[in-house]
Protein backbone atom coordinates (compact mmCIF):
# COMPACT_ATOMS: atom_id res chain seq x y z
CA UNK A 1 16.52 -47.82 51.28
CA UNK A 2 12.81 -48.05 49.89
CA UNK A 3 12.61 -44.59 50.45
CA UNK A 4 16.03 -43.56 49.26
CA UNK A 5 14.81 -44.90 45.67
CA UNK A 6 11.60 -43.67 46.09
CA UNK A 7 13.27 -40.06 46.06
CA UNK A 8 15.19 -41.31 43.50
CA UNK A 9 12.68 -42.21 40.86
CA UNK A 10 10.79 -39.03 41.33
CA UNK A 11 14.10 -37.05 41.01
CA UNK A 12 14.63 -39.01 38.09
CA UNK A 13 10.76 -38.38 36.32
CA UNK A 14 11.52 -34.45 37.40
CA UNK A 15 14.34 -34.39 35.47
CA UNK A 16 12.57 -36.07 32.46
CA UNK A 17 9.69 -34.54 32.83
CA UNK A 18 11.84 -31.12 32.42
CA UNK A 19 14.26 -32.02 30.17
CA UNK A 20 10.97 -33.00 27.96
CA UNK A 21 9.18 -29.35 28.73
CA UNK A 22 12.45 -27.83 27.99
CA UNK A 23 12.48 -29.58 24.63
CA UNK A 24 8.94 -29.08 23.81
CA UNK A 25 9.85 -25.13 24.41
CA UNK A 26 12.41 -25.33 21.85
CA UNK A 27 11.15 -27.08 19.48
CA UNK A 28 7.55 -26.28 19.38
CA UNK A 29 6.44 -23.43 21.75
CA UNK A 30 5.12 -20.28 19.73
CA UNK A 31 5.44 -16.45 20.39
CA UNK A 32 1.73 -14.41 21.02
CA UNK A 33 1.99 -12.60 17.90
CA UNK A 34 -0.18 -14.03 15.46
CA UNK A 35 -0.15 -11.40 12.83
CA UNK A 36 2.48 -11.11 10.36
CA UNK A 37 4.97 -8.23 10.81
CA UNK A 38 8.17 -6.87 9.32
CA UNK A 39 10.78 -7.97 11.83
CA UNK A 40 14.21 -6.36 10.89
CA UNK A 41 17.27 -7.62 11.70
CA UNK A 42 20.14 -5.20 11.66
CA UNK A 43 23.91 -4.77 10.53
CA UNK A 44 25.96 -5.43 13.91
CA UNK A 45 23.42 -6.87 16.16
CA UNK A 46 24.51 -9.75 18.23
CA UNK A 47 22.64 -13.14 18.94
CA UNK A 48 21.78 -12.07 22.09
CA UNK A 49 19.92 -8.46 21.66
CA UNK A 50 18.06 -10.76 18.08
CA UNK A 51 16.88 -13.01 20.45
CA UNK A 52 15.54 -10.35 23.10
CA UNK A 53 13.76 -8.38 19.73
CA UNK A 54 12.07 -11.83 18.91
CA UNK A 55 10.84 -12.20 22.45
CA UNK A 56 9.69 -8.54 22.65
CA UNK A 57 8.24 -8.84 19.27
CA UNK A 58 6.42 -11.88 20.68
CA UNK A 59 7.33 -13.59 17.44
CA UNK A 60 8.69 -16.68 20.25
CA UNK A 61 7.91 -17.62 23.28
CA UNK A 62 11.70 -16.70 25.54
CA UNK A 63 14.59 -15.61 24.01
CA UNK A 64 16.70 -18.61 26.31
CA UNK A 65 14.96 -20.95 24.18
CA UNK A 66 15.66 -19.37 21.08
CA UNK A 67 19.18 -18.89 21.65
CA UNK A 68 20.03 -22.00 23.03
CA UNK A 69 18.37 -23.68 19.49
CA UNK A 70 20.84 -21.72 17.65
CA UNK A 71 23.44 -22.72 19.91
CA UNK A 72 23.08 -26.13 20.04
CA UNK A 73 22.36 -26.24 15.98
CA UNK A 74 25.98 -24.37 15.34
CA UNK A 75 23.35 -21.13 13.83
CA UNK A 76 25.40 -18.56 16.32
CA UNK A 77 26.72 -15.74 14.24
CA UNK A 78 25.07 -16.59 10.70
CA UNK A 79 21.61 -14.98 11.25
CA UNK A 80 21.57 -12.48 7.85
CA UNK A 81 21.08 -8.81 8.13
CA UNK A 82 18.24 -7.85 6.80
CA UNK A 83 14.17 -7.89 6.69
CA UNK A 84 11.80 -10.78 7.50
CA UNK A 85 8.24 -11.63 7.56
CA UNK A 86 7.43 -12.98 10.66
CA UNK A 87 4.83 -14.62 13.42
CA UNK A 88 4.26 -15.94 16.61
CA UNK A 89 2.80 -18.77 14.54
CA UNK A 90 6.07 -20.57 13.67
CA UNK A 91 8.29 -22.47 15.54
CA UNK A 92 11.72 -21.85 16.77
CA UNK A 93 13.29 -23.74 14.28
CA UNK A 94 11.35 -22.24 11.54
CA UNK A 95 12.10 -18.53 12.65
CA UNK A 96 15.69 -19.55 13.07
CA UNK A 97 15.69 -21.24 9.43
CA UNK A 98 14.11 -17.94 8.32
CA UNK A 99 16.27 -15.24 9.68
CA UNK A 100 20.11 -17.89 8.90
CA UNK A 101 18.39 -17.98 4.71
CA UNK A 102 18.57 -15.08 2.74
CA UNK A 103 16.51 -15.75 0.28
CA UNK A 104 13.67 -15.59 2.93
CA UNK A 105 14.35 -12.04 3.14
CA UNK A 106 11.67 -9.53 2.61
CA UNK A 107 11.52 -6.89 -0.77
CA UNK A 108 10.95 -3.13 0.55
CA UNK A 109 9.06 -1.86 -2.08
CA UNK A 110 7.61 1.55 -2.28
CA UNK A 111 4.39 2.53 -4.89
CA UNK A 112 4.46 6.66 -5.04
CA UNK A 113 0.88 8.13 -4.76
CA UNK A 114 -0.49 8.69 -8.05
CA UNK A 115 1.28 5.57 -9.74
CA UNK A 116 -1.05 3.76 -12.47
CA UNK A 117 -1.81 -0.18 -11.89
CA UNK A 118 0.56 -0.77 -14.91
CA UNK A 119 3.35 1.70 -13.48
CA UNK A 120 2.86 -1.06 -9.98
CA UNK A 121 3.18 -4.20 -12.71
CA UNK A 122 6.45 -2.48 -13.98
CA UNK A 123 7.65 -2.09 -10.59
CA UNK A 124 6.58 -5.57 -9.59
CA UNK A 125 7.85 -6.90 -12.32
CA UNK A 126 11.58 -5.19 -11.97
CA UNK A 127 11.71 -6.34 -8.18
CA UNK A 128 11.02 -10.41 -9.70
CA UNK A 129 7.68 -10.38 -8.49
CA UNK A 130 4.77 -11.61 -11.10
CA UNK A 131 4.11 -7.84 -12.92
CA UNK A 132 1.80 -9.80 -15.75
CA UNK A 133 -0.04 -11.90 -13.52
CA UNK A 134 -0.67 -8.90 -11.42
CA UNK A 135 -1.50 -6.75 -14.13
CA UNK A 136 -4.21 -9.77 -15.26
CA UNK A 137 -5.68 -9.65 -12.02
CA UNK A 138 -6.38 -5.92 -11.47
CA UNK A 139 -8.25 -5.80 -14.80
CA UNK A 140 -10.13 -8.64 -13.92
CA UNK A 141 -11.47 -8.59 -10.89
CA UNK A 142 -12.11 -11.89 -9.25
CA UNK A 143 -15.10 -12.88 -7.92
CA UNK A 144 -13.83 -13.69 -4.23
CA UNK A 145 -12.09 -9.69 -3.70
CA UNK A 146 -15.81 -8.56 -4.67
CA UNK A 147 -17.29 -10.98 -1.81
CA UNK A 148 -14.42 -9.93 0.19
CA UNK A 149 -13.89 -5.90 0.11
CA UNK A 150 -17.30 -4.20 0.17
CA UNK A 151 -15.99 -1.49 -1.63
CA UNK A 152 -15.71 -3.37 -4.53
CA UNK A 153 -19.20 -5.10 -4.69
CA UNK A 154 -20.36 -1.81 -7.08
CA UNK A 155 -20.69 -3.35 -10.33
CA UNK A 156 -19.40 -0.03 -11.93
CA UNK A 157 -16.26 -1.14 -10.44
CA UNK A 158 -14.30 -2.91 -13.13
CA UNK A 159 -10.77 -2.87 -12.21
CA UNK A 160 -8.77 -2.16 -9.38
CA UNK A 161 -7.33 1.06 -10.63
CA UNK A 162 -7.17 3.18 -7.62
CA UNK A 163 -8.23 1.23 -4.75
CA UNK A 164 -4.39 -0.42 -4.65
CA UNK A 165 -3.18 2.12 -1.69
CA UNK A 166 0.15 3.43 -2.33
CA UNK A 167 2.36 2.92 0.34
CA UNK A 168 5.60 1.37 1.71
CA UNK A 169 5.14 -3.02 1.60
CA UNK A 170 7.70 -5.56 2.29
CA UNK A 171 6.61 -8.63 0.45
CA UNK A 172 7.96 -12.48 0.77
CA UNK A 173 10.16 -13.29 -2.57
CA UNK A 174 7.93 -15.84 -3.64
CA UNK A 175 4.43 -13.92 -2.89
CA UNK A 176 1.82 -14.36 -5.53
CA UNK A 177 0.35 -11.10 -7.60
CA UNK A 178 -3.16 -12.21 -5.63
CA UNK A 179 -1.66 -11.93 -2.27
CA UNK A 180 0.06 -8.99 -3.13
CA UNK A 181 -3.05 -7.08 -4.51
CA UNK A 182 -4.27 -8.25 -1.07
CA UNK A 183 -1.80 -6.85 0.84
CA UNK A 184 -2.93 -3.33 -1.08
CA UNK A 185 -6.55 -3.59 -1.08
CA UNK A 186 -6.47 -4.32 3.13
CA UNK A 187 -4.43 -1.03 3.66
CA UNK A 188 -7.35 0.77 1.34
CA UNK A 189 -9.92 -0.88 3.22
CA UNK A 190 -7.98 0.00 6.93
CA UNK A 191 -7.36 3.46 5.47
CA UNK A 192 -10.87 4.39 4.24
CA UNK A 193 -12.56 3.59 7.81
CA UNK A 194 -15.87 3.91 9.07
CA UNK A 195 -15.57 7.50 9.86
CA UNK A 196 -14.23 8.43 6.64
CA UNK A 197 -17.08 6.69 4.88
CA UNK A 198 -19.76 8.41 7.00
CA UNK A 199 -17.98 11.61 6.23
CA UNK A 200 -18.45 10.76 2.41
CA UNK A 201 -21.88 9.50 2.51
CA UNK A 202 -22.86 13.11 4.78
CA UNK A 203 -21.89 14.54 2.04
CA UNK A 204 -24.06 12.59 -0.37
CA UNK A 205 -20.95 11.59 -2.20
CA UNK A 206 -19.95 7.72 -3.23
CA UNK A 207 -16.83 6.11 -2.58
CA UNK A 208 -16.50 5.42 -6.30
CA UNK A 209 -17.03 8.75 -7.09
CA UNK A 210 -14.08 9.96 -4.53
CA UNK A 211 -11.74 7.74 -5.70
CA UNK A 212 -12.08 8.66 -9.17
CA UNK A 213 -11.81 12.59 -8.49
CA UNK A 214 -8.69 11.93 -6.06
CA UNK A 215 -7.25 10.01 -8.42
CA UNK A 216 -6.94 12.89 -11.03
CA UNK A 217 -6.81 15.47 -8.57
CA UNK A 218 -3.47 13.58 -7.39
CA UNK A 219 -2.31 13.44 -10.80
CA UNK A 220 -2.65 17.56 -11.71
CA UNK A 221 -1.46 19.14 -8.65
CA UNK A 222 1.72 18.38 -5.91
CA UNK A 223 0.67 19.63 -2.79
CA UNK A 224 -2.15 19.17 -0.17
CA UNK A 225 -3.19 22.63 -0.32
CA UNK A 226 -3.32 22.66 -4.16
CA UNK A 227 -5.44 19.34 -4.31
CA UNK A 228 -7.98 21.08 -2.19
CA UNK A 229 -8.36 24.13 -4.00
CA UNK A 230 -8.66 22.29 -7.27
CA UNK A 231 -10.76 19.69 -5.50
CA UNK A 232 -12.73 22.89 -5.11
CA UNK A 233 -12.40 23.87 -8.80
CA UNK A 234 -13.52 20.50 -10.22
CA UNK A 235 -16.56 20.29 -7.64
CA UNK A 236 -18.04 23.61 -9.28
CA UNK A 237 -17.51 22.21 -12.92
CA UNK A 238 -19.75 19.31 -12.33
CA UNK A 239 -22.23 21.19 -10.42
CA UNK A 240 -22.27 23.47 -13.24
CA UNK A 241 -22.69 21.26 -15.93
CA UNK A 242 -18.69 21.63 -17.04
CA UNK A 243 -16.79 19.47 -18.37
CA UNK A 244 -13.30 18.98 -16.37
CA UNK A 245 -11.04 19.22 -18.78
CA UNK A 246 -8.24 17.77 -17.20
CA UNK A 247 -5.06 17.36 -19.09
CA UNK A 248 -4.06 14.41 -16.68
CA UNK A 249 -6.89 12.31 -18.14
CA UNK A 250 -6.08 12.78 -21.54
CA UNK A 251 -2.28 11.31 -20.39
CA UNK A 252 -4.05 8.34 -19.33
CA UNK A 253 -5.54 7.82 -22.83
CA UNK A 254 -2.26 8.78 -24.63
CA UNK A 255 0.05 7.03 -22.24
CA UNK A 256 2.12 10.72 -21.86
CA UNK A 257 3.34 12.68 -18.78
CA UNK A 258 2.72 16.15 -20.18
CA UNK A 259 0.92 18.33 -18.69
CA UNK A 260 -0.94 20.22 -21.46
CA UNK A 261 -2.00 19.00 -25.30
CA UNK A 262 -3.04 19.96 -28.27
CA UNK A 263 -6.29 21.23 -29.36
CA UNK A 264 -6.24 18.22 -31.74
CA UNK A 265 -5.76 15.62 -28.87
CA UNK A 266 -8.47 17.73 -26.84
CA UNK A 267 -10.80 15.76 -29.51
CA UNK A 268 -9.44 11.96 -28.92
CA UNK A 269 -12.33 9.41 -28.64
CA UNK A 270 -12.36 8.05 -25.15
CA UNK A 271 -14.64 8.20 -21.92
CA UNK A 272 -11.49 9.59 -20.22
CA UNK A 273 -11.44 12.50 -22.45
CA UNK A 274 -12.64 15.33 -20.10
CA UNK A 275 -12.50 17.87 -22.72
CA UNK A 276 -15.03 15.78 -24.70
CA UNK A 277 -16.79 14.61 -21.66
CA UNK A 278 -18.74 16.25 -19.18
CA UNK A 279 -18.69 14.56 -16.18
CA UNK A 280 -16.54 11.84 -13.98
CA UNK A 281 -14.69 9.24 -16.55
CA UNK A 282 -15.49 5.82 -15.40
CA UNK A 283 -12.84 4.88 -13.66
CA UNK A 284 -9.85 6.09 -11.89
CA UNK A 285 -6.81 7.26 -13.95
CA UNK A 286 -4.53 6.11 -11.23
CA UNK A 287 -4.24 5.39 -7.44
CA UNK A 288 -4.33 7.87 -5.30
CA UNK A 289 -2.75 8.61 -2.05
CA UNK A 290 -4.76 9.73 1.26
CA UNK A 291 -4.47 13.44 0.79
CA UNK A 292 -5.96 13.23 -2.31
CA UNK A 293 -8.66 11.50 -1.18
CA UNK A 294 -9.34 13.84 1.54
CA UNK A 295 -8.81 16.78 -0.50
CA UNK A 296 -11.90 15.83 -2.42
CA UNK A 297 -13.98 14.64 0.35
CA UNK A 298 -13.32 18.11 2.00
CA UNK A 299 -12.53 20.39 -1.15
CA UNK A 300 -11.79 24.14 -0.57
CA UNK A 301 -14.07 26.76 -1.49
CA UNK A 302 -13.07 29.62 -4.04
CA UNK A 303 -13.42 31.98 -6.31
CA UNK A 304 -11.27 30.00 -9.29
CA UNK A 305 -12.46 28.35 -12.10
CA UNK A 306 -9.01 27.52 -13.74
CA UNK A 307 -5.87 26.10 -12.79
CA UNK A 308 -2.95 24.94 -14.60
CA UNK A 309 0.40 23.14 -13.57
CA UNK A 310 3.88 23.75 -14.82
CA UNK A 311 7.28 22.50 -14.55
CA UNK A 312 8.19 19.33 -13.10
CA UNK A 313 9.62 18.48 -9.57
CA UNK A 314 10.08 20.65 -6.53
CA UNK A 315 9.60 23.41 -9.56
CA UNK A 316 6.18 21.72 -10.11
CA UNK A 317 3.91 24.69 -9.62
CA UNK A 318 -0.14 25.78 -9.60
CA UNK A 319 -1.48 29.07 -11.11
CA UNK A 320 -5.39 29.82 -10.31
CA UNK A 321 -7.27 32.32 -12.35
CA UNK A 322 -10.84 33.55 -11.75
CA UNK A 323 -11.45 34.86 -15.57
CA UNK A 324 -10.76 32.82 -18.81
CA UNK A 325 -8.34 36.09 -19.65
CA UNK A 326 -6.67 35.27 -16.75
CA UNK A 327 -6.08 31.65 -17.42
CA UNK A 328 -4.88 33.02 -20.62
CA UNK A 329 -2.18 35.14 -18.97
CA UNK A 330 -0.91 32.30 -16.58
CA UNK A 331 -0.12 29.72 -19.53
CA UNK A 332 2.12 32.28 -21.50
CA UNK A 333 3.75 33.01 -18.09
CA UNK A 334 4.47 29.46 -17.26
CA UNK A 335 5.78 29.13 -21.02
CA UNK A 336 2.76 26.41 -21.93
């Protein structure tokens, strides 16, 4: 008999003792995946294969667990199309409360290469994210992103104006303008690695100094090849002594998108006037994307010394002349 209950009172603390790890597993076990990542739920997908994404994702821990939580909690069937933010760091229940609320859902948002910081604000701000408070930020750089990114510890440096990559982001609804200039200036710093930065300093070139040629080098020309050859093109003028005279910096001044003025705006007061400047202006005119930047760390060699764009679109298109006369010729045949 002793022994009988003996058998019995272990049997019973095993069956605590798992019912308790069992629980625990629900409740509070976490997935490996500490990082945050876009974890998309799709139109038609059952519990069952969202469960066995989570677990592969390693956003939980076992997909049994997970689905008996939204079993037992009456979630089956009302987990919302659609894309989250998510980690191994939360909980069951919090993962399940994420993916059953909408509003939780991530914003896809996509910043074209050559957009300016205020074009990002406007886009920001027409997706209900904080365009002003953004826009604040970027031209006034806090202290903590200089400790932060070393790119940004040159004092010369006095907005974020092209160092906010442009690139595909799904942000939280309620993400703040600092975490989303975050978000930006990480995927600059990731993208501009170590060997890129070796390549640039080989070349006795600074980072600054890249960024602000790419950036108007992404705003004159639409292709890779083109931003090499005028990569090129603009090299030679400041080895020469020229002044750039890019049209796309006098649209930053004048807030325009065409792509050639008058003699009269040629003249317009500014340190972004690269008719009336020689040299780099002293800051980017936008943001540019990576072939840009590698188009100017690795310009092509020619024989041009003028370019021009025309049209707009897929009928956007570059005409190179070697001789003044023949820059001359190109303008009345693209009708500028």
């Amino acid at each position: 008999m002793k022994k009988i209950l003996f058998f019995l009172v272990i049997l019973i603390l095993l069956l605590l003792g798992g019912f308790f790890y069992f629980r625990h597993q629900v409740y509070f076990s976490h997935g490996n995946e500490k990082a945050v990542i876009v974890f998309e739920v799709k139109k038609g997908e059952g519990n069952a294969i969202i469960a066995s994404n989570l677990e592969s994702k390693k956003i939980i821990s076992h997909k049994f667990y997970f689905y008996y939580y939204i079993y037992t909690n009456h979630l089956l069937n009302k987990i919302m199309p659609g894309v989250y933010m998510l980690s191994g760091n939360l909980s069951i229940p919090e993962v399940a409360h994420v993916i059953t609320n909408p509003e939780a859902q991530a914003v896809k948002l996509t910043f074209p290469e050559g957009l300016t910081t205020k074009d990002m604000a406007e886009l920001l701000k027409k997706n209900n994210f904080d365009g002003a408070g953004f826009l604040q930020l970027v031209n006034n750089i806090p202290d903590s992103f200089r400790t932060r990114y070393a790119f940004l510890t040159d004092t010369k440096i006095s907005s974020l104006e092209g160092y906010l990559f442009p690139d595909t982001y799904f942000f939280k609804k309620d993400l703040t303008a600092e975490s989303i200039a975050k978000k930006m200036l990480d995927n600059f710093e990731n993208r501009i690695d170590d060997t890129l930065l070796a390549e640039i300093k080989t070349q006795n070139k600074k980072l600054n100094e890249v960024i602000i040629l790419a950036s108007i080098v992404e705003k004159e020309v639409p292709t890779a090849a083109d931003m090499k050859i005028v990569a090129g093109i603009f090299e030679n003028r400041l080895d020469a002594g020229m002044p750039l005279q890019s049209d796309a910096t006098l649209s930053y001044v004048l807030d325009d998108t065409v792509s050639s003025h008058t003699i009269e705006q040629t003249k317009i007061a500014s340190p972004y006037n690269t008719y009336a400047n020689k040299g780099l202006p002293p800051g980017p005119i936008a943001n540019p994307g990576m072939q840009a930047i590698l188009a100017v760390v690795s310009p092509q060699k020619s024989d041009y010394a003028y370019f021009l764009t025309a049209g707009t679109g897929a009928d956007k298109k570059t005409y190179y002349a070697k001789t003044y006369d023949e820059h001359l010729a190109n303008k009345q045949r693209a009708g500028l």
